[in-house]
Protein backbone atom coordinates (compact mmCIF):
# COMPACT_ATOMS: atom_id res chain seq x y z
CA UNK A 1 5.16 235.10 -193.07
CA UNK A 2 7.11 237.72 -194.16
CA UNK A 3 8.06 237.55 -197.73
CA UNK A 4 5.71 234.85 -198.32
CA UNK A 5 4.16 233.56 -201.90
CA UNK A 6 0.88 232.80 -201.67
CA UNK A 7 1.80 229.10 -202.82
CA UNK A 8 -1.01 226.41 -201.85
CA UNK A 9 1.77 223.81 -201.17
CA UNK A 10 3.63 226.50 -198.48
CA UNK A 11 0.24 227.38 -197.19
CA UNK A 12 -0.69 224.21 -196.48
CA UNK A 13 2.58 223.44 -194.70
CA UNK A 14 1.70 226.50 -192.59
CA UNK A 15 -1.33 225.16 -191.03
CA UNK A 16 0.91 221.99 -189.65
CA UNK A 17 1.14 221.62 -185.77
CA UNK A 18 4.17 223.82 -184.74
CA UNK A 19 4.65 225.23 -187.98
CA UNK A 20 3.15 228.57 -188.11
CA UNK A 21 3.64 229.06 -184.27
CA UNK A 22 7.35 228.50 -184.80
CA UNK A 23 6.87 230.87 -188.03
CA UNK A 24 5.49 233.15 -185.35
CA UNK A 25 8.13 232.81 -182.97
CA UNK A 26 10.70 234.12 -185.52
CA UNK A 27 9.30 236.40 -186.99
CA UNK A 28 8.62 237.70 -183.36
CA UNK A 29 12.14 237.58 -182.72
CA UNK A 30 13.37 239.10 -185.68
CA UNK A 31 10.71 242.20 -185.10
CA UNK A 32 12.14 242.47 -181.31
CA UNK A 33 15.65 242.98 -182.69
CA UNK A 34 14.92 245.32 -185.51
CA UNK A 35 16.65 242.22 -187.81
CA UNK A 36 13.41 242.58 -190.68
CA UNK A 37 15.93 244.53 -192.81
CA UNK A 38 18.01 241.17 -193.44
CA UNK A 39 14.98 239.23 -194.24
CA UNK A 40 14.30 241.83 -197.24
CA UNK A 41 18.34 241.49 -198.41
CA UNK A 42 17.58 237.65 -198.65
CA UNK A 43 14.33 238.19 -201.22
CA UNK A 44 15.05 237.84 -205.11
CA UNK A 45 12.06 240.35 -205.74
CA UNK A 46 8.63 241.43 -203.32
CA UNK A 47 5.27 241.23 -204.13
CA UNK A 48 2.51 244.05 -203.13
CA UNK A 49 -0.64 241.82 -203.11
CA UNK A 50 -2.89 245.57 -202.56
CA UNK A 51 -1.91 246.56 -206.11
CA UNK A 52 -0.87 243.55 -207.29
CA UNK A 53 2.37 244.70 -208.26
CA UNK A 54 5.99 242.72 -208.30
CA UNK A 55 9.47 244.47 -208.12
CA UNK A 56 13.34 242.65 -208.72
CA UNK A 57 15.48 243.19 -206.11
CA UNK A 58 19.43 243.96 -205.68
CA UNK A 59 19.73 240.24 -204.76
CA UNK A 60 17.86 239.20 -208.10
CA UNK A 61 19.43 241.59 -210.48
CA UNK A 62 22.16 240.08 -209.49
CA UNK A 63 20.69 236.54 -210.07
CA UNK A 64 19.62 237.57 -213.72
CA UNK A 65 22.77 239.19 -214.79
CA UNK A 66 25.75 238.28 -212.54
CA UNK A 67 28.19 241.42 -212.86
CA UNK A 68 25.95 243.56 -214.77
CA UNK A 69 24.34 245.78 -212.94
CA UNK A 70 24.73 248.56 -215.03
CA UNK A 71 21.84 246.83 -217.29
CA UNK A 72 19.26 247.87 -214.89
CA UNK A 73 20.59 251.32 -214.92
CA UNK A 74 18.45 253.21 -217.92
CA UNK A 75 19.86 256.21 -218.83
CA UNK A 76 18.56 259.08 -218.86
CA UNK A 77 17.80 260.23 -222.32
CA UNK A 78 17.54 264.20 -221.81
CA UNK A 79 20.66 264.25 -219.93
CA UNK A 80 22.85 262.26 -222.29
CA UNK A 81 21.75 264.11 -225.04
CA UNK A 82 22.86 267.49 -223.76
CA UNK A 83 26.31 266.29 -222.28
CA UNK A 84 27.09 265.18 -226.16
CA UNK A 85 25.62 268.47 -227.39
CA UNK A 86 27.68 270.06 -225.40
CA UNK A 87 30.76 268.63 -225.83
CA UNK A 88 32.51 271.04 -228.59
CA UNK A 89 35.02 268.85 -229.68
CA UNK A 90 32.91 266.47 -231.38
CA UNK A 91 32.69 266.56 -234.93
CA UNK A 92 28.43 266.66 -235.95
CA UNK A 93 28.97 262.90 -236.93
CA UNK A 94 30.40 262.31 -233.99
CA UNK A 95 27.51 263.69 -231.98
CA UNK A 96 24.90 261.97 -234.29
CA UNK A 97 26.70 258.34 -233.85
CA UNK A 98 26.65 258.76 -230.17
CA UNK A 99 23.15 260.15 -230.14
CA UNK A 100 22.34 256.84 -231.95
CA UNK A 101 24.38 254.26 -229.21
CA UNK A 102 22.87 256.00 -226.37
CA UNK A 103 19.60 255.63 -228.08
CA UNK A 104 20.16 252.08 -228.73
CA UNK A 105 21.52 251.44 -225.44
CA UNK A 106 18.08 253.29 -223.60
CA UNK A 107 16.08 250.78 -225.85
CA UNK A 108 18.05 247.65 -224.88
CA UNK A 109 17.86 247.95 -221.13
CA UNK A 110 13.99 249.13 -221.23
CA UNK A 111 13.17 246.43 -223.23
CA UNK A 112 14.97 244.24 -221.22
CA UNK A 113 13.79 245.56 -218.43
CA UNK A 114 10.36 245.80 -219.15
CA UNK A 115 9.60 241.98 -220.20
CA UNK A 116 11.75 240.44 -216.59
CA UNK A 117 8.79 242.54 -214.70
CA UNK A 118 6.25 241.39 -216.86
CA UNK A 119 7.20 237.40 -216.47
CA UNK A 120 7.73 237.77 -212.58
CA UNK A 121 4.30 239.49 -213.17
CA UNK A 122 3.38 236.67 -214.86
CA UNK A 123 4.75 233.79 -212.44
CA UNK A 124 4.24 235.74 -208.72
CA UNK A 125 0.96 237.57 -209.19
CA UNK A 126 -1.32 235.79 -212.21
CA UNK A 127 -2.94 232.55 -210.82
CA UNK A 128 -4.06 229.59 -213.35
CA UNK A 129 -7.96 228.81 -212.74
CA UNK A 130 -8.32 232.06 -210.59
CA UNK A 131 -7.01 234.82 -213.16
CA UNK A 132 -6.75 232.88 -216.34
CA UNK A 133 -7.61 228.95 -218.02
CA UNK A 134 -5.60 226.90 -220.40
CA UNK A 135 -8.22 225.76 -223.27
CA UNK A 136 -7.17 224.37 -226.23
CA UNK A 137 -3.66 225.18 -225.99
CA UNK A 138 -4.84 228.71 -225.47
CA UNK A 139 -4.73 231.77 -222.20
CA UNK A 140 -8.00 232.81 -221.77
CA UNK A 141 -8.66 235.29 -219.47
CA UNK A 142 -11.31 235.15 -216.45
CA UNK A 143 -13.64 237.70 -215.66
CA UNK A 144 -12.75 238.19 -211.77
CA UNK A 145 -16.57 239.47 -210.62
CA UNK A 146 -18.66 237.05 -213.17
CA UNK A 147 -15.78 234.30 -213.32
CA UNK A 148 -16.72 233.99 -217.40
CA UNK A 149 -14.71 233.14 -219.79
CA UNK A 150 -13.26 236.75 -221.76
CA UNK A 151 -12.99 235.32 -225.41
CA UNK A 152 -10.93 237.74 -227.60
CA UNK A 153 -10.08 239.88 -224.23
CA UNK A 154 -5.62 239.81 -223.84
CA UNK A 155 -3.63 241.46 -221.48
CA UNK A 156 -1.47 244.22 -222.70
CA UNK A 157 2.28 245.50 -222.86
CA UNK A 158 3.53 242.29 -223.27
CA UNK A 159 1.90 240.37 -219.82
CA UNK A 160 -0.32 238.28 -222.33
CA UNK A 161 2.76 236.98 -223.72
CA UNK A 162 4.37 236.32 -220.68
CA UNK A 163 1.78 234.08 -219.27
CA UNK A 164 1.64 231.98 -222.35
CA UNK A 165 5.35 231.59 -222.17
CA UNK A 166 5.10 230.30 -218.50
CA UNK A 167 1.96 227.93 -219.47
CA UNK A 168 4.03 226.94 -222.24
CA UNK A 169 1.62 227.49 -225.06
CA UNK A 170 1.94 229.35 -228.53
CA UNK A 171 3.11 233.26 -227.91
CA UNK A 172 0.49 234.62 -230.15
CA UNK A 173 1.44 238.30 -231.43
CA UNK A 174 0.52 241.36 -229.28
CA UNK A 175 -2.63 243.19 -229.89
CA UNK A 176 -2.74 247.14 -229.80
CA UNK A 177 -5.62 249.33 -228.88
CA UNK A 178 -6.55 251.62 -231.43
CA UNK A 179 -9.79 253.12 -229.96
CA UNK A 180 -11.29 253.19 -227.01
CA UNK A 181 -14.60 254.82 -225.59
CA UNK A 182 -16.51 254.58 -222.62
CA UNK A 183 -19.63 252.20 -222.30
CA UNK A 184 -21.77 255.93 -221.41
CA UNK A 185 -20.60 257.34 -224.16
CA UNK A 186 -21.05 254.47 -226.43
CA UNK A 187 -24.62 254.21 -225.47
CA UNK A 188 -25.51 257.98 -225.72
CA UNK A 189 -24.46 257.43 -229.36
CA UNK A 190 -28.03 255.84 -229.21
CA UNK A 191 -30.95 257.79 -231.27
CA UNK A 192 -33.10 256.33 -228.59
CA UNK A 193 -32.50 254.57 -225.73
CA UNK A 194 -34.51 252.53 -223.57
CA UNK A 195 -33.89 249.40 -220.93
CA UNK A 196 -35.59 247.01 -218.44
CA UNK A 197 -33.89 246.21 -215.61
CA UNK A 198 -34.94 244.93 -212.09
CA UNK A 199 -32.22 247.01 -210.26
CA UNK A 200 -32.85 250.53 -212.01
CA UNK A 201 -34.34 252.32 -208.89
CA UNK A 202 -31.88 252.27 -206.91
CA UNK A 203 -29.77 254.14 -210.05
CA UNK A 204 -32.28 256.64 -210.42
CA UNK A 205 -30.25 259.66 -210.25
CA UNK A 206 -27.25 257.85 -212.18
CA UNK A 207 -29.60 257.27 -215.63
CA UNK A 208 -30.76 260.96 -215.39
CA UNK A 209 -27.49 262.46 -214.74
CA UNK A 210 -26.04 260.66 -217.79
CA UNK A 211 -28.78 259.86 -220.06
CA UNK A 212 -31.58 262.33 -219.35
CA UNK A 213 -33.37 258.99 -218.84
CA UNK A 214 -36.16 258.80 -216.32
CA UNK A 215 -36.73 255.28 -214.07
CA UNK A 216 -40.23 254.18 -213.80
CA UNK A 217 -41.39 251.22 -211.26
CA UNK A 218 -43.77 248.88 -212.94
CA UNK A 219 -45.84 247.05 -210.08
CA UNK A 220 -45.72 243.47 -209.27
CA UNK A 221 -49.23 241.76 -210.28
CA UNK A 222 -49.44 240.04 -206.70
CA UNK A 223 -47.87 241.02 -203.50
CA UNK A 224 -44.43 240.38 -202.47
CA UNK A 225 -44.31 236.94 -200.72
CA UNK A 226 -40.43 237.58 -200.01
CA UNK A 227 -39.31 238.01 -196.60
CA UNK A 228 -36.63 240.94 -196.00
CA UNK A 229 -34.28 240.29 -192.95
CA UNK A 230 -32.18 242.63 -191.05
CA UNK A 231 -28.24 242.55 -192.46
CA UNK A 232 -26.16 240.34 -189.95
CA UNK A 233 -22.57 241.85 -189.14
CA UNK A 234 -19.91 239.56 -188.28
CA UNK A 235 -16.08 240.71 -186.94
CA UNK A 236 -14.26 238.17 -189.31
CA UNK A 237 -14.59 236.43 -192.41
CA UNK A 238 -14.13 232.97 -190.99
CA UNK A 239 -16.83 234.03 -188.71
CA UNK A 240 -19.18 234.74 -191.63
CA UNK A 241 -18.34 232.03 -193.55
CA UNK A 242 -19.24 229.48 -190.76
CA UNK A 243 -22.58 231.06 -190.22
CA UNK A 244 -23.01 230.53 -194.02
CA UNK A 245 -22.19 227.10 -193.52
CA UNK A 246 -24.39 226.58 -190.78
CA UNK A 247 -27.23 227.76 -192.28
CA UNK A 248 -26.52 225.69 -195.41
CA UNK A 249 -26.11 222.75 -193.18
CA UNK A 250 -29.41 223.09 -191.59
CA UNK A 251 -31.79 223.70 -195.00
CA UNK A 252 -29.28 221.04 -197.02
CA UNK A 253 -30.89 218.41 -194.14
CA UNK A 254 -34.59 219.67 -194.56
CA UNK A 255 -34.58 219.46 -198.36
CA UNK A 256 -34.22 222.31 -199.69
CA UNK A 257 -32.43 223.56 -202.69
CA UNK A 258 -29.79 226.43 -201.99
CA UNK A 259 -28.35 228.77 -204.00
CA UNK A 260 -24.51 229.90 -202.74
CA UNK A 261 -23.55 233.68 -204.38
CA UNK A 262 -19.98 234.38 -204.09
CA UNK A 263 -17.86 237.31 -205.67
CA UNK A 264 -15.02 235.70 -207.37
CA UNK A 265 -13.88 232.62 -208.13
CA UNK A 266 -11.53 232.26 -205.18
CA UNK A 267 -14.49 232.57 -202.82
CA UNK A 268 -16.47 230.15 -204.66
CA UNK A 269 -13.45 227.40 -204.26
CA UNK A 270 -12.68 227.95 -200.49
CA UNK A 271 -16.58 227.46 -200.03
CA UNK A 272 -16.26 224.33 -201.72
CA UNK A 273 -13.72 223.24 -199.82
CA UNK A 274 -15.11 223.81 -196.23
CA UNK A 275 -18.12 222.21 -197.70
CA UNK A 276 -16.31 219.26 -198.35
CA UNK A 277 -15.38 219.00 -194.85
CA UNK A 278 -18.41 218.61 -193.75
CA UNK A 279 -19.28 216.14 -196.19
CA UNK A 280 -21.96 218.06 -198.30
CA UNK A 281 -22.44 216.97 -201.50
CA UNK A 282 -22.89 220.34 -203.96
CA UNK A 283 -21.43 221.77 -207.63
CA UNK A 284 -19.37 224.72 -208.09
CA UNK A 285 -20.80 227.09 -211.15
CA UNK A 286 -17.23 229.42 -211.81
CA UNK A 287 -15.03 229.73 -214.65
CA UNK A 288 -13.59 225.98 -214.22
CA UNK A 289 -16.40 223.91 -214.52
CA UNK A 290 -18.46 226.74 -217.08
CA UNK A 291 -18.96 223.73 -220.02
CA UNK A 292 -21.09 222.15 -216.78
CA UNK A 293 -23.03 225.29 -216.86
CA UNK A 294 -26.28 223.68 -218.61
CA UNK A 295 -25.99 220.91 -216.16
CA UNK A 296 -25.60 222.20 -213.23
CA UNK A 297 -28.52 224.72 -213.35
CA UNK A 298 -30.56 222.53 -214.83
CA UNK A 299 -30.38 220.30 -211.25
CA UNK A 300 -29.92 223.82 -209.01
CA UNK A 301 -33.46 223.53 -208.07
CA UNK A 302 -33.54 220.17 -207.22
CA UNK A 303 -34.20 218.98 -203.38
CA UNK A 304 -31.08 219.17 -201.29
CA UNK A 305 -29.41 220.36 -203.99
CA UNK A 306 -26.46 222.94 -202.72
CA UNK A 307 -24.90 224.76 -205.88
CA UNK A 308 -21.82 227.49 -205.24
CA UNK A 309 -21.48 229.82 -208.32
CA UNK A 310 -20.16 233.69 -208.61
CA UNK A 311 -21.93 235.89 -210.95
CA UNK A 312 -21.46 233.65 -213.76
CA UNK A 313 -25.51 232.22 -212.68
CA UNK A 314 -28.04 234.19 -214.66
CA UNK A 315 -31.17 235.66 -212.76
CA UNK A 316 -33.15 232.82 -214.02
CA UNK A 317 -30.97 229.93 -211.58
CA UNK A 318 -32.21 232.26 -208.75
């Protein structure tokens, strides 16, 4: 497992009979005699899934320029610049035409530098469907709570770029920020200010703190029909997510219409597919099937009806 992409075609493999107990067994065997260290000399680069972060290793710098290792060396600009002040016996064009190479060199290797991290970025860490769609020959970018579509939104520092390149669609010029300002601050720029929202209360001390705003609870014109139960705690997810199912199962079979929240897109897939399992019929309301969106909440409330969506369904599908 070690050193592992999160592939679908790998992690499929893995779930074979014998497979991941023999993946186990070695990796067992390689932690009893302190051999990990040789499993790390054999990776072109690592990924750190926590931050989402990629790094090139000695094995691929080597890969990427064979004999050149000195490209991945940047120098150090402060240094260099001081050793050539230094250095009496150069004339002052002298110093100023070295100044300049070492300059150019610095910018070189950064560069260079700087867009291999942002394709293995690019290829290792940003998922099609899950971080990003294709449409119309375009990268657009998925909001990872909502999982809408981010018209106009790019990544920056080059990673837009680099994901386009792998996708293999136009390498549109990259954008620069010019402003920025916070959403608090943007709103406070407000003469007045004033909202309706049906989860204020619990924010209470957050809208006076910031906008000297105070919350008040309008009544509901009849009583509360809806029934509160305790939370239910389960050890593992796979443990949750079969309660979920069960529970889907059982109202799917007396008629009733279900609504499935999930927090990103990912969850709303691997839902889907232990659905499909058990042979339920349902939709999935995420960032893939959004020009469905109509559709599918127009037939959410429907008997039987099972629909899976993230934040992308309103309050009114609810």
């Amino acid at each position: 497992r070690r050193g592992a992409p999160k592939n679908k075609k790998l992690m499929k493999l893995q779930q074979e009979a014998g497979i991941k107990k023999l993946i186990q067994q070695v990796e067992a065997d390689f932690l009893r005699d302190k051999r990990l260290p040789e499993l790390d000399d054999e990776l072109f680069f690592n990924v750190e899934e926590k931050n989402r972060q990629s790094e090139i290793n000695e094995k691929g710098r080597e890969l990427l320029s064979p004999g050149e290792q000195e490209m991945f060396v940047i120098p150090d600009l402060g240094d260099e610049m001081h050793t050539i002040d230094s250095n009496e016996a150069l004339t002052a064009k002298e110093r100023s035409e070295q100044k300049t190479a070492i300059e150019e060199v610095y910018a070189e290797r950064s560069e260079r530098i700087h867009n291999m991290q942002q394709l293995l970025q690019a290829y290792s860490i940003f998922e099609k469907d899950v971080d990003y769609v294709v449409e119309d020959a375009k990268v657009v970018l998925v909001d990872q709570f909502t999982g809408r579509l981010m018209y106009g939104r790019r990544y920056s520092e080059g990673l837009h770029q680099a994901i386009e390149a792998k996708e293999g669609v136009k390498i549109e010029q990259e954008t620069r920020t010019v402003a920025t300002i916070t959403i608090q601050n943007y709103f406070r720029m407000y003469d007045k200010l004033a909202g309706m929202t049906g989860t204020a209360e619990t924010e209470a001390g957050e809208f006076f703190s910031i906008y000297k705003l105070d919350v008040v609870v309008i009544p509901t014109n009849q009583p509360v029909r809806r029934m509160d139960y305790e939370d239910v705690i389960f050890r593992t997810r796979r443990e949750k997510y079969n309660s979920v199912l069960d529970e889907i199962e059982v109202k799917h079979n007396q008629g009733q219409p279900i609504l499935v929240g999930t927090t990103s897109v990912e969850s709303s897939e691997t839902f889907s597919r232990m659905l499909k399992r058990r042979g339920i019929k349902h939709s999935v309301l995420n960032a893939k099937y959004h020009q469905h969106e109509a559709e599918i909440v127009a037939n959410a409330g429907q008997p039987g009806v099972v629909t899976i969506a993230t934040n992308l369904a309103g309050r009114g599908t609810d």
